[in-house]
PDB file of N, CA and C in Angstrom:
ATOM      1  N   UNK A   1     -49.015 -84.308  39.104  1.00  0.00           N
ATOM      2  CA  UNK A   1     -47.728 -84.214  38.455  1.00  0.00           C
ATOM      3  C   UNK A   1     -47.477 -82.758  38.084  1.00  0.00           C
ATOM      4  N   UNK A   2     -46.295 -81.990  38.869  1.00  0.00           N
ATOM      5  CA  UNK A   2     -45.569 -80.544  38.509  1.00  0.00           C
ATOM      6  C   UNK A   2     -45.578 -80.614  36.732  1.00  0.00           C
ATOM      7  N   UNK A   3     -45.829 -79.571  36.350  1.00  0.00           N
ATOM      8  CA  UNK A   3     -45.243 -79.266  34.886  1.00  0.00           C
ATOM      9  C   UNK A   3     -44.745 -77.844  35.395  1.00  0.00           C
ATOM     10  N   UNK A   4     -43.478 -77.978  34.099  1.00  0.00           N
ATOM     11  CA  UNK A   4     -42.901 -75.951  34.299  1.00  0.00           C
ATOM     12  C   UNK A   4     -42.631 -75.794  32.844  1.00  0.00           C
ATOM     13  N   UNK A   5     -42.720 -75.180  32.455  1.00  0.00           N
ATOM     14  CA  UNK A   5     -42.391 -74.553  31.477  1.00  0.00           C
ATOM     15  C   UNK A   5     -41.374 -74.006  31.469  1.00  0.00           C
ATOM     16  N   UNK A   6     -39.939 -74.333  30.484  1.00  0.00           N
ATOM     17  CA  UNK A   6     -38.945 -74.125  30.355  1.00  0.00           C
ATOM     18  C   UNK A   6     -38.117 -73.460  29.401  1.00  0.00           C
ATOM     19  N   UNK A   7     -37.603 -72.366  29.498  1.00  0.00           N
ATOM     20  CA  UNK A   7     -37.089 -71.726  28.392  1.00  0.00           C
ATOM     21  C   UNK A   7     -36.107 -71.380  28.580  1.00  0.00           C
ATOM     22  N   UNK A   8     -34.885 -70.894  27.387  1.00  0.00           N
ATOM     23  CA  UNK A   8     -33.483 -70.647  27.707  1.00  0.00           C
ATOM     24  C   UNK A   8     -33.139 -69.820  26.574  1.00  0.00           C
ATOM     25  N   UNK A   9     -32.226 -68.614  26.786  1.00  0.00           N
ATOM     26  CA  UNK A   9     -31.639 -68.501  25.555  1.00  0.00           C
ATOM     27  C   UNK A   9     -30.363 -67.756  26.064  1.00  0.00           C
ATOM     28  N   UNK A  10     -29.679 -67.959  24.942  1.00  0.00           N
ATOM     29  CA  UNK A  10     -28.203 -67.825  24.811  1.00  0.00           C
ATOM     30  C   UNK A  10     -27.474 -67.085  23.927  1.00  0.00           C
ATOM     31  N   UNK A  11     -27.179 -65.432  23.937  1.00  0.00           N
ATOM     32  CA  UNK A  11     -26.945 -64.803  22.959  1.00  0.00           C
ATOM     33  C   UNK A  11     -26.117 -65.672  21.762  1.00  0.00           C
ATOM     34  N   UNK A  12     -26.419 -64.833  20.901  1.00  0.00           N
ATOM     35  CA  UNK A  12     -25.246 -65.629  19.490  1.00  0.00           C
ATOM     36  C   UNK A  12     -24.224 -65.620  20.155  1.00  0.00           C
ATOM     37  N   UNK A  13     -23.301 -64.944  20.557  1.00  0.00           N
ATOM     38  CA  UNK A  13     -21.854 -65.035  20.754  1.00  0.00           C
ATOM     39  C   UNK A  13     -21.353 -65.736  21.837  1.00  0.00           C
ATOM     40  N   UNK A  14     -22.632 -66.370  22.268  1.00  0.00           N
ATOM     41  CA  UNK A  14     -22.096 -66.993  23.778  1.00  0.00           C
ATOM     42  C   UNK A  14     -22.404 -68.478  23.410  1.00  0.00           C
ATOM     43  N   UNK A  15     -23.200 -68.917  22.228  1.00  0.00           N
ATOM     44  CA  UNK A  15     -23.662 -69.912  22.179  1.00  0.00           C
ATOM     45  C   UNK A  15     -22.948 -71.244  21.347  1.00  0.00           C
ATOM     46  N   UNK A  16     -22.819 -71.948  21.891  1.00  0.00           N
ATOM     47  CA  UNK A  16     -21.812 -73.351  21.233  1.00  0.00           C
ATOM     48  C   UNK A  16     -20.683 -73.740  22.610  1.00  0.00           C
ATOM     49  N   UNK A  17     -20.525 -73.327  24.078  1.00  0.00           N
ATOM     50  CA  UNK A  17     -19.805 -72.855  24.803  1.00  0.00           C
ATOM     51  C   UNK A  17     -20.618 -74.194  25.815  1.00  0.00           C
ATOM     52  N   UNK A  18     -21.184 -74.824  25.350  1.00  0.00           N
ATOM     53  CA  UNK A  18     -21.906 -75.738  26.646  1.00  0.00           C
ATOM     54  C   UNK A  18     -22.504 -74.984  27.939  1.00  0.00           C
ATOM     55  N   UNK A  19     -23.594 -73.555  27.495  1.00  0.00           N
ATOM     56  CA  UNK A  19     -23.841 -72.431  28.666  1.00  0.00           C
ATOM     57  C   UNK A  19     -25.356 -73.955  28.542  1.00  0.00           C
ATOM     58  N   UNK A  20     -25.521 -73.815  27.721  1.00  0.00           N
ATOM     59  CA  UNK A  20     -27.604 -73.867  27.345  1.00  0.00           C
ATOM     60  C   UNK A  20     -27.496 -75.343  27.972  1.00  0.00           C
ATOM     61  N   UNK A  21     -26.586 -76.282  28.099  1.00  0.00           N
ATOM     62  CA  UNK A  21     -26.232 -77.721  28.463  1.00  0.00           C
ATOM     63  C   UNK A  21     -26.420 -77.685  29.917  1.00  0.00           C
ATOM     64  N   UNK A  22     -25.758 -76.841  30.390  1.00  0.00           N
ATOM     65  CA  UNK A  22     -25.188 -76.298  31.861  1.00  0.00           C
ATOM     66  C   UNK A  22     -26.684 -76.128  32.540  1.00  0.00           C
ATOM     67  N   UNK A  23     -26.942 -74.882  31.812  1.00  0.00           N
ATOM     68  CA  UNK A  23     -28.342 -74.387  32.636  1.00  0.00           C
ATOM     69  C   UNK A  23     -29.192 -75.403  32.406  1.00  0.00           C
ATOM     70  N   UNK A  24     -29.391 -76.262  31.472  1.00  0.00           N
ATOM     71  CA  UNK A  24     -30.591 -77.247  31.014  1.00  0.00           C
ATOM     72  C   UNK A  24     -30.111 -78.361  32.190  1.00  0.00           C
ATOM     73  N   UNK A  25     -29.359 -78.414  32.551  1.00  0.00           N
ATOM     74  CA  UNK A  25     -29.106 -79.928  33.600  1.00  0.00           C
ATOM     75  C   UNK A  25     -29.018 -79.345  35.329  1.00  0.00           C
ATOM     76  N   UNK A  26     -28.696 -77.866  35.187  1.00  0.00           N
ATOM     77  CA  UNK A  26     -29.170 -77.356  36.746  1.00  0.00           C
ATOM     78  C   UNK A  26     -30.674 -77.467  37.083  1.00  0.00           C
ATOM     79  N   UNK A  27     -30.859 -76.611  35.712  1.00  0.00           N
ATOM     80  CA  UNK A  27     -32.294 -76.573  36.090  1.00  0.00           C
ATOM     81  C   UNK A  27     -33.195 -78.205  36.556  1.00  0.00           C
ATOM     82  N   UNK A  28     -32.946 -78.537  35.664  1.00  0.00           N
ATOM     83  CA  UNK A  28     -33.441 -79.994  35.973  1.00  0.00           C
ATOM     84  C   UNK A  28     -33.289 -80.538  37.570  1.00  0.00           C
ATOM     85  N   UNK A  29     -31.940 -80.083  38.130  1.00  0.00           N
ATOM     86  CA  UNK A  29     -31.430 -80.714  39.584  1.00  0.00           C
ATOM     87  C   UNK A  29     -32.810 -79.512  40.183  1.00  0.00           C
ATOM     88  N   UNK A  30     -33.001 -78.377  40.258  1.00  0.00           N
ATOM     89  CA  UNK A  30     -33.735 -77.801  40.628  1.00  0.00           C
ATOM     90  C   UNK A  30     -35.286 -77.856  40.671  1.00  0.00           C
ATOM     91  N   UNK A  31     -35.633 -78.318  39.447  1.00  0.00           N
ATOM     92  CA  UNK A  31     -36.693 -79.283  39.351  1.00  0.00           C
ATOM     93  C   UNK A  31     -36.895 -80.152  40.060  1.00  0.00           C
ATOM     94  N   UNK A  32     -36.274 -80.927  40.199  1.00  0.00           N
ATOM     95  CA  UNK A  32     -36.238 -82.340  40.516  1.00  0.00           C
ATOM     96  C   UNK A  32     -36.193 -81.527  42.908  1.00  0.00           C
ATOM     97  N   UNK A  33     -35.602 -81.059  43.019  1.00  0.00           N
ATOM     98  CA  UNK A  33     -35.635 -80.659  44.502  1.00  0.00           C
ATOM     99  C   UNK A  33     -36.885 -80.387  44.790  1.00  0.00           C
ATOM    100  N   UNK A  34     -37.737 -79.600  43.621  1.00  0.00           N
ATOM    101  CA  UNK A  34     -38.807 -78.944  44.127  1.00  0.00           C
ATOM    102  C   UNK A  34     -40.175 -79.988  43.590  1.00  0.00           C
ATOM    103  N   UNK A  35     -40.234 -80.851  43.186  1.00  0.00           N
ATOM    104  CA  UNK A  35     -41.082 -81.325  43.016  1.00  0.00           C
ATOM    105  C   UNK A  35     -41.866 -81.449  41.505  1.00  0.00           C
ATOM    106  N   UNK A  36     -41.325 -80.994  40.860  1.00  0.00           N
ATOM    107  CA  UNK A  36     -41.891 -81.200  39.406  1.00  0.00           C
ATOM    108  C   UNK A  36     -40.484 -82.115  38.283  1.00  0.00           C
ATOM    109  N   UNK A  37     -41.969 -82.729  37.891  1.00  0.00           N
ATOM    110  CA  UNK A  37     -41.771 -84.328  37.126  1.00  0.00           C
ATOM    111  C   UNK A  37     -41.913 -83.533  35.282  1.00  0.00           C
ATOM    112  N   UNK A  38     -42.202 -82.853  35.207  1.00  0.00           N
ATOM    113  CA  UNK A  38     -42.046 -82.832  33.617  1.00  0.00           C
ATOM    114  C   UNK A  38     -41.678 -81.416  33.042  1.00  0.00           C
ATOM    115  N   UNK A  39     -40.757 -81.408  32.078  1.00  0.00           N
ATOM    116  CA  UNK A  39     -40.982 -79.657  31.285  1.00  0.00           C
ATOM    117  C   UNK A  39     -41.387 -80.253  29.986  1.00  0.00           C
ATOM    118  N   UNK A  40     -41.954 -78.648  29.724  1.00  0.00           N
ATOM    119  CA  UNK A  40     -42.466 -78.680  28.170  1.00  0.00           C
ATOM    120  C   UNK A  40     -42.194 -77.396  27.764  1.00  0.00           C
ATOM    121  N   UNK A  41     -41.903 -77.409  26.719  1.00  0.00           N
ATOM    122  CA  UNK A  41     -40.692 -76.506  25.700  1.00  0.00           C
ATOM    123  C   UNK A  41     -41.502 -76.100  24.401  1.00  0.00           C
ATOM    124  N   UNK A  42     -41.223 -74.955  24.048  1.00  0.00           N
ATOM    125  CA  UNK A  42     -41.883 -74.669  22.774  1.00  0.00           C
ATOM    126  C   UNK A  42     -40.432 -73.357  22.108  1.00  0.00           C
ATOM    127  N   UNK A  43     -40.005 -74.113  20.989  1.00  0.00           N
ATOM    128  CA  UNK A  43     -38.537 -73.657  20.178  1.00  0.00           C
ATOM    129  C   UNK A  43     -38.885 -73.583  18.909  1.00  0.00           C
ATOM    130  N   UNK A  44     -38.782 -72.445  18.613  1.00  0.00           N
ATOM    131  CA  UNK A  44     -38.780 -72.126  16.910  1.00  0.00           C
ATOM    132  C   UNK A  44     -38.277 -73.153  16.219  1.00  0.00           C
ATOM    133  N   UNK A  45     -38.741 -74.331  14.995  1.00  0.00           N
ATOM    134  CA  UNK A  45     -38.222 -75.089  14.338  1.00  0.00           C
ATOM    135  C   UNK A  45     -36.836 -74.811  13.857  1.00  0.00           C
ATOM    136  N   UNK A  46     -36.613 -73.713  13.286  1.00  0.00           N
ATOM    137  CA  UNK A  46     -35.273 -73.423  12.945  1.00  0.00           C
ATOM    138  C   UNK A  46     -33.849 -73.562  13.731  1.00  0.00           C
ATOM    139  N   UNK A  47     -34.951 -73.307  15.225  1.00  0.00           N
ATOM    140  CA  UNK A  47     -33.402 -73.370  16.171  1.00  0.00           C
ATOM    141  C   UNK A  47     -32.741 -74.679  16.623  1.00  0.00           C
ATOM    142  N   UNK A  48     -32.183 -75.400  15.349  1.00  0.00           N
ATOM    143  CA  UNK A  48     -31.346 -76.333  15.484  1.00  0.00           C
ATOM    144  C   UNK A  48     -30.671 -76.628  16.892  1.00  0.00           C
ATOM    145  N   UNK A  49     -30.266 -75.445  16.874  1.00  0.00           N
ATOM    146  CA  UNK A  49     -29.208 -75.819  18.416  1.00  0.00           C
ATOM    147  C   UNK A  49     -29.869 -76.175  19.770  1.00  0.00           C
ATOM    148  N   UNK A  50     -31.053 -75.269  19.776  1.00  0.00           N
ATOM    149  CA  UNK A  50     -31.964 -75.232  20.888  1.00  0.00           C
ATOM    150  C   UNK A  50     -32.270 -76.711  21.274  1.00  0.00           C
ATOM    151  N   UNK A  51     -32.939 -77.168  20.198  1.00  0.00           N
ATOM    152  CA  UNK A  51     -33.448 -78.148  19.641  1.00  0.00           C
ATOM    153  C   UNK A  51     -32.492 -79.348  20.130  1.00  0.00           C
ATOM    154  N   UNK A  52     -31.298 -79.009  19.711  1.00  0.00           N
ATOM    155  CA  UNK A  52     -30.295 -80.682  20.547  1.00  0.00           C
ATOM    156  C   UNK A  52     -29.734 -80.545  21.545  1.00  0.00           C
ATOM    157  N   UNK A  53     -29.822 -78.991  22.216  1.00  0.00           N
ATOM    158  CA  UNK A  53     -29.674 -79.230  23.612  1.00  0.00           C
ATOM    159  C   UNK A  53     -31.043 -80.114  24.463  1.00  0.00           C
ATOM    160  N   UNK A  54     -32.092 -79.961  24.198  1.00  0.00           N
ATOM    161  CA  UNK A  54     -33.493 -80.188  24.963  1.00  0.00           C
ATOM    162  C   UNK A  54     -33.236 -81.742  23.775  1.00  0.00           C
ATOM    163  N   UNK A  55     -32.609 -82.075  22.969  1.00  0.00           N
ATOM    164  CA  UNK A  55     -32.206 -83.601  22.943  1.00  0.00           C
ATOM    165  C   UNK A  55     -31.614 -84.288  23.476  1.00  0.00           C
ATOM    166  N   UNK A  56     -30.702 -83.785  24.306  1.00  0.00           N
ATOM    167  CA  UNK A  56     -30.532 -84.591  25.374  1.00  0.00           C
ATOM    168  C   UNK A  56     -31.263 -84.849  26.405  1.00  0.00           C
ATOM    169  N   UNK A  57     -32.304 -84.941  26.709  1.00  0.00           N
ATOM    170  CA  UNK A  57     -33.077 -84.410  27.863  1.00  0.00           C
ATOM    171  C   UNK A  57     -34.291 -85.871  27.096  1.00  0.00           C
ATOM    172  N   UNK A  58     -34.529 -86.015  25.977  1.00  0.00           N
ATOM    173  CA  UNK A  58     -35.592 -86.873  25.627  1.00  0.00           C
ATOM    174  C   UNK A  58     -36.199 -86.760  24.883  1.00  0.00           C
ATOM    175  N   UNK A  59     -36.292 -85.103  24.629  1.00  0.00           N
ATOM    176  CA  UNK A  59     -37.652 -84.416  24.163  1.00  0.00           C
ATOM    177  C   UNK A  59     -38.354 -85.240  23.104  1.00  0.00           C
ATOM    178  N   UNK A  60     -39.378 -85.130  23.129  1.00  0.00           N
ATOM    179  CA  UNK A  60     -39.941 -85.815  21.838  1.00  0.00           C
ATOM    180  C   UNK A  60     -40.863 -84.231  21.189  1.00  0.00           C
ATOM    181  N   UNK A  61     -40.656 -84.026  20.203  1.00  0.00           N
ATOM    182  CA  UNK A  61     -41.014 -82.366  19.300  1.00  0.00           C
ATOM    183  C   UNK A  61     -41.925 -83.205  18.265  1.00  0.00           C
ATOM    184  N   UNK A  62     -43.271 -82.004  18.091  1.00  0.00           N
ATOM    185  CA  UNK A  62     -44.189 -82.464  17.769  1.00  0.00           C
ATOM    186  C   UNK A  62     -44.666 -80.559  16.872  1.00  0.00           C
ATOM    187  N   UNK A  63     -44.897 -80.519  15.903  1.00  0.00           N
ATOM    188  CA  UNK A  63     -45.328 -79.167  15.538  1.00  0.00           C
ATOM    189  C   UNK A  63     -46.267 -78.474  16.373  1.00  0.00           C
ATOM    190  N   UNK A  64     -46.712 -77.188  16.670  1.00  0.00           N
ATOM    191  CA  UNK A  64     -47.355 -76.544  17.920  1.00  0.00           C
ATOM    192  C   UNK A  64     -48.322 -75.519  16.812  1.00  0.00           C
ATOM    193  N   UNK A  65     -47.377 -74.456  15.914  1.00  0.00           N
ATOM    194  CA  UNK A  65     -48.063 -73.528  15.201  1.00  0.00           C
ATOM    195  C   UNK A  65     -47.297 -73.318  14.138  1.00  0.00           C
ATOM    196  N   UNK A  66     -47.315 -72.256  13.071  1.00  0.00           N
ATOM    197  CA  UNK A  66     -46.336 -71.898  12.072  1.00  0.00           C
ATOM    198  C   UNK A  66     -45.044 -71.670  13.035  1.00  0.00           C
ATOM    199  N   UNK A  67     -43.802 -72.920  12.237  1.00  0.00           N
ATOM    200  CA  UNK A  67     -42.498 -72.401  12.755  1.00  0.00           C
ATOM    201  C   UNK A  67     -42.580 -72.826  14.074  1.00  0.00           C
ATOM    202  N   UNK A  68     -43.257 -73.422  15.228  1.00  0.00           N
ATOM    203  CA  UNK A  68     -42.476 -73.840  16.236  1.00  0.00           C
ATOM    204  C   UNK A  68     -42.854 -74.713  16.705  1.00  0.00           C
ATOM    205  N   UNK A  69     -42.142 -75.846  17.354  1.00  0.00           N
ATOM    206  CA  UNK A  69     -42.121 -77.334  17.569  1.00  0.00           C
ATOM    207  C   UNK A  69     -42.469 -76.670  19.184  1.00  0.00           C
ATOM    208  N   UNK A  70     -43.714 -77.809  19.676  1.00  0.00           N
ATOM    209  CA  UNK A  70     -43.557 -78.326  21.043  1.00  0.00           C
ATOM    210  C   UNK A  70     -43.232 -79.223  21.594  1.00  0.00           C
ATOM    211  N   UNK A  71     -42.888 -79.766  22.814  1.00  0.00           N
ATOM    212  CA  UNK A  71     -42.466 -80.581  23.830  1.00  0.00           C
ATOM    213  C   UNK A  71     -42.433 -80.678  24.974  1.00  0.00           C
ATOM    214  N   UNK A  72     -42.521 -81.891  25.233  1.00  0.00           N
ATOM    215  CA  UNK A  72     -42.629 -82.157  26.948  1.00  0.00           C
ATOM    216  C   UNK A  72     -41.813 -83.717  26.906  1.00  0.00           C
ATOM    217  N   UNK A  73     -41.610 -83.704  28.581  1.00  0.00           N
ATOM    218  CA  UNK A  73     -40.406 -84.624  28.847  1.00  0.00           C
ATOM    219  C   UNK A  73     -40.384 -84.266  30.479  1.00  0.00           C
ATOM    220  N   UNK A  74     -40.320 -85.878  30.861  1.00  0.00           N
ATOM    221  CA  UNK A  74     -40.354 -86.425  32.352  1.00  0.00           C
ATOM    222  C   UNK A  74     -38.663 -85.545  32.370  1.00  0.00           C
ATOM    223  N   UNK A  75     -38.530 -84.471  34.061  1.00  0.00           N
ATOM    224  CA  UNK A  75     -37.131 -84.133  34.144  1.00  0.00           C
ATOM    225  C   UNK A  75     -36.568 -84.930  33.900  1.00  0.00           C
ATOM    226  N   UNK A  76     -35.250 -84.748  33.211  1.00  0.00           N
ATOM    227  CA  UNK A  76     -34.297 -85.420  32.841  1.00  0.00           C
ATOM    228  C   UNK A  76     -32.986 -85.733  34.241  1.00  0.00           C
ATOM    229  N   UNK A  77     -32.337 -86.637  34.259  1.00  0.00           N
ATOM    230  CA  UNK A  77     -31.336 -86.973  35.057  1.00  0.00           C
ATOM    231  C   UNK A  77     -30.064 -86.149  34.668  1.00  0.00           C
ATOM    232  N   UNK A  78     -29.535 -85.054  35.575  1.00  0.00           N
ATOM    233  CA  UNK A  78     -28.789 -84.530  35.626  1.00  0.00           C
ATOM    234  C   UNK A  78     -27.905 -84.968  34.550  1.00  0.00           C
ATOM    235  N   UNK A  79     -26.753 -86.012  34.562  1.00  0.00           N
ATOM    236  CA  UNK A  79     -26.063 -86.771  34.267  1.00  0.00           C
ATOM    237  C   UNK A  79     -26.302 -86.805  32.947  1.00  0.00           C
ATOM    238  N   UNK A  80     -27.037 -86.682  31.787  1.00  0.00           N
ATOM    239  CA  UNK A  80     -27.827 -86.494  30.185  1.00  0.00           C
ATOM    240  C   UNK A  80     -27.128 -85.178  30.216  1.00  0.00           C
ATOM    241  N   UNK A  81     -26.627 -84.262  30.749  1.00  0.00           N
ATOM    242  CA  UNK A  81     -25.554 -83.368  30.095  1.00  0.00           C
ATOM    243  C   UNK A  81     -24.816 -82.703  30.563  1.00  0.00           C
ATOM    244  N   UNK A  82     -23.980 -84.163  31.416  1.00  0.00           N
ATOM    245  CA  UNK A  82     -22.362 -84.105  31.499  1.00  0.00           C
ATOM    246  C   UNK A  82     -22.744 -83.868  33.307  1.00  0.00           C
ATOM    247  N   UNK A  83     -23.495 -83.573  34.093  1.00  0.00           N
ATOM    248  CA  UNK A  83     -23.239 -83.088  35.213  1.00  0.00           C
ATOM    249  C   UNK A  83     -22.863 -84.369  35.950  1.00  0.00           C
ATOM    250  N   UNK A  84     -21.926 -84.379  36.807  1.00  0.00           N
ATOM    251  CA  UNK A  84     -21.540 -85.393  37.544  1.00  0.00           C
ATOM    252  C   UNK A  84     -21.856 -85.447  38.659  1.00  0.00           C
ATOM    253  N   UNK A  85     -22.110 -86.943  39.324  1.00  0.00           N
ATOM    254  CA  UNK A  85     -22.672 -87.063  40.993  1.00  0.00           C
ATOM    255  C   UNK A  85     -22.391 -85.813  42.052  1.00  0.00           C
ATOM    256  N   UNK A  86     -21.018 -85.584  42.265  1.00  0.00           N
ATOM    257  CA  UNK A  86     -20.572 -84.708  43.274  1.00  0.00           C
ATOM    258  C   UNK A  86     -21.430 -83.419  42.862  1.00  0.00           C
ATOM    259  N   UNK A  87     -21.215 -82.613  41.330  1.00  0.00           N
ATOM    260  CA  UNK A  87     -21.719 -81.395  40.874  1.00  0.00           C
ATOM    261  C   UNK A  87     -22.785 -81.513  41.259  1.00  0.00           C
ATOM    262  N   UNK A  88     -23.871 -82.733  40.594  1.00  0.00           N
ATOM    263  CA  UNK A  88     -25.384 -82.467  41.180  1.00  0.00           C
ATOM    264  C   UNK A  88     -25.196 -82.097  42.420  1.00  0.00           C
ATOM    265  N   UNK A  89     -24.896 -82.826  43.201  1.00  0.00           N
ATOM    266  CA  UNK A  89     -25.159 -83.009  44.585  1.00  0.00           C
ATOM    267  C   UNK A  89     -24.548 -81.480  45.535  1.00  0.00           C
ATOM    268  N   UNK A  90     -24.249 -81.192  45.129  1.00  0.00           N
ATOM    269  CA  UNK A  90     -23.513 -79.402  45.102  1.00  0.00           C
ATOM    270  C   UNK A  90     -24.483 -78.517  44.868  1.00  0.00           C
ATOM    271  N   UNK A  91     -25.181 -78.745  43.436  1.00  0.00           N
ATOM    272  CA  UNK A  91     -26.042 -77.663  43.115  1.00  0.00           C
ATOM    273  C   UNK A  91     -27.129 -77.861  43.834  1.00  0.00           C
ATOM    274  N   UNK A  92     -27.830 -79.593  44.141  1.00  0.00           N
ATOM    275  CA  UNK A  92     -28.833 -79.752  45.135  1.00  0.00           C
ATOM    276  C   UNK A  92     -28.766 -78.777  46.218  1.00  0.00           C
ATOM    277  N   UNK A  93     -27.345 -78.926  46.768  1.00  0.00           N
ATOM    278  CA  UNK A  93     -27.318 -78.097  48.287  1.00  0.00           C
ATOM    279  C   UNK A  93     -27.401 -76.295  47.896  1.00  0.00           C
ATOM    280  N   UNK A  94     -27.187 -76.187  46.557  1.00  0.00           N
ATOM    281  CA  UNK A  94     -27.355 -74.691  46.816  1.00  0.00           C
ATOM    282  C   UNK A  94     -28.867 -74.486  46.110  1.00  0.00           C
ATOM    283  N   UNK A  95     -29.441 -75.116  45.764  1.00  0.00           N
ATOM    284  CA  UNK A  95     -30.992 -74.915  45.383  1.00  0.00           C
ATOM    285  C   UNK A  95     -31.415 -75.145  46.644  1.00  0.00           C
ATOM    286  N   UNK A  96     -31.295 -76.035  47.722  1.00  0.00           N
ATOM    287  CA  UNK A  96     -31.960 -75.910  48.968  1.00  0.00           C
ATOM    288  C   UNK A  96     -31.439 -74.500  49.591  1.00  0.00           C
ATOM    289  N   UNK A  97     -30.545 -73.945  49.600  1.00  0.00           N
ATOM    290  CA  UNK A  97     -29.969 -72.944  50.235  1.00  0.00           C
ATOM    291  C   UNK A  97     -30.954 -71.718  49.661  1.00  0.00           C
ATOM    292  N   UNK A  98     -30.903 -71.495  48.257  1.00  0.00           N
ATOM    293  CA  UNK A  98     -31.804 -70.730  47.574  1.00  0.00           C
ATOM    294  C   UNK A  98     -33.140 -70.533  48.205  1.00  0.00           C
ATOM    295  N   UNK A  99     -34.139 -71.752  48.642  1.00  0.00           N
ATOM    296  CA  UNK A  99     -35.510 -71.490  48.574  1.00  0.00           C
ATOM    297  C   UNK A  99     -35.795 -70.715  50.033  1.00  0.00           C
ATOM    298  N   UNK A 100     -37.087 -69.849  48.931  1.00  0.00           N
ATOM    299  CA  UNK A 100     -37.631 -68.950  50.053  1.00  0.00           C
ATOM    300  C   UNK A 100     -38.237 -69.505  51.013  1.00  0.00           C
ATOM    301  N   UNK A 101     -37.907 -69.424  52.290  1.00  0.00           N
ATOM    302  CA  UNK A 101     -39.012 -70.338  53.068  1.00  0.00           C
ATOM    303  C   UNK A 101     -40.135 -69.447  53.491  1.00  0.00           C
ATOM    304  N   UNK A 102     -41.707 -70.414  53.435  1.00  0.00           N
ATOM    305  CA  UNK A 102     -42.895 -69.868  53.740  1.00  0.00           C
ATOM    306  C   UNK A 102     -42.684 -69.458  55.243  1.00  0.00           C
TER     307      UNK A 102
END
């Protein structure tokens, strides 16, 4: 079973804009092309926001060290934030377009 480790951030002024939603449900379609079944996340407790974007997704957050929650979570289904059949299926074709071939 793939694990990746997943991280995101989103300046202050850009953030509340559905960017961190966006990238959190591509990535996932991208995941999901390449073969890995789980991310795990590690977010400063404080970062509320962080925190309910990667709630849609499943996460289950568990304390890690002073101040930051970890997590892991089977990829999530596109569709958990907002991406629709056609969109996935769009970004599928440009994540295949993307990969480097050996």
């Amino acid at each position: 079973m793939a694990l990746a480790d997943i991280s995101l951030m989103i300046k202050d002024e850009f953030q509340g804009r559905g960017l961190g939603t966006l990238l959190l449900g591509a990535v996932a379609i991208a995941a999901r092309r390449n073969g890995i079944a789980r991310f795990s996340a590690d977010v400063l407790a404080e970062n509320a926001p962080m925190r309910a974007i990667f709630a849609h997704s499943g996460i289950s957050w568990e304390p890690a060290e002073a101040g930051v929650m970890h997590g892991s979570v089977a990829v999530p289904d596109p569709g958990r934030f907002g991406i629709t059949p056609g969109t996935a299926a769009a970004l599928a074709a440009a994540v295949d377009e993307m990969k480097i071939q050996p």
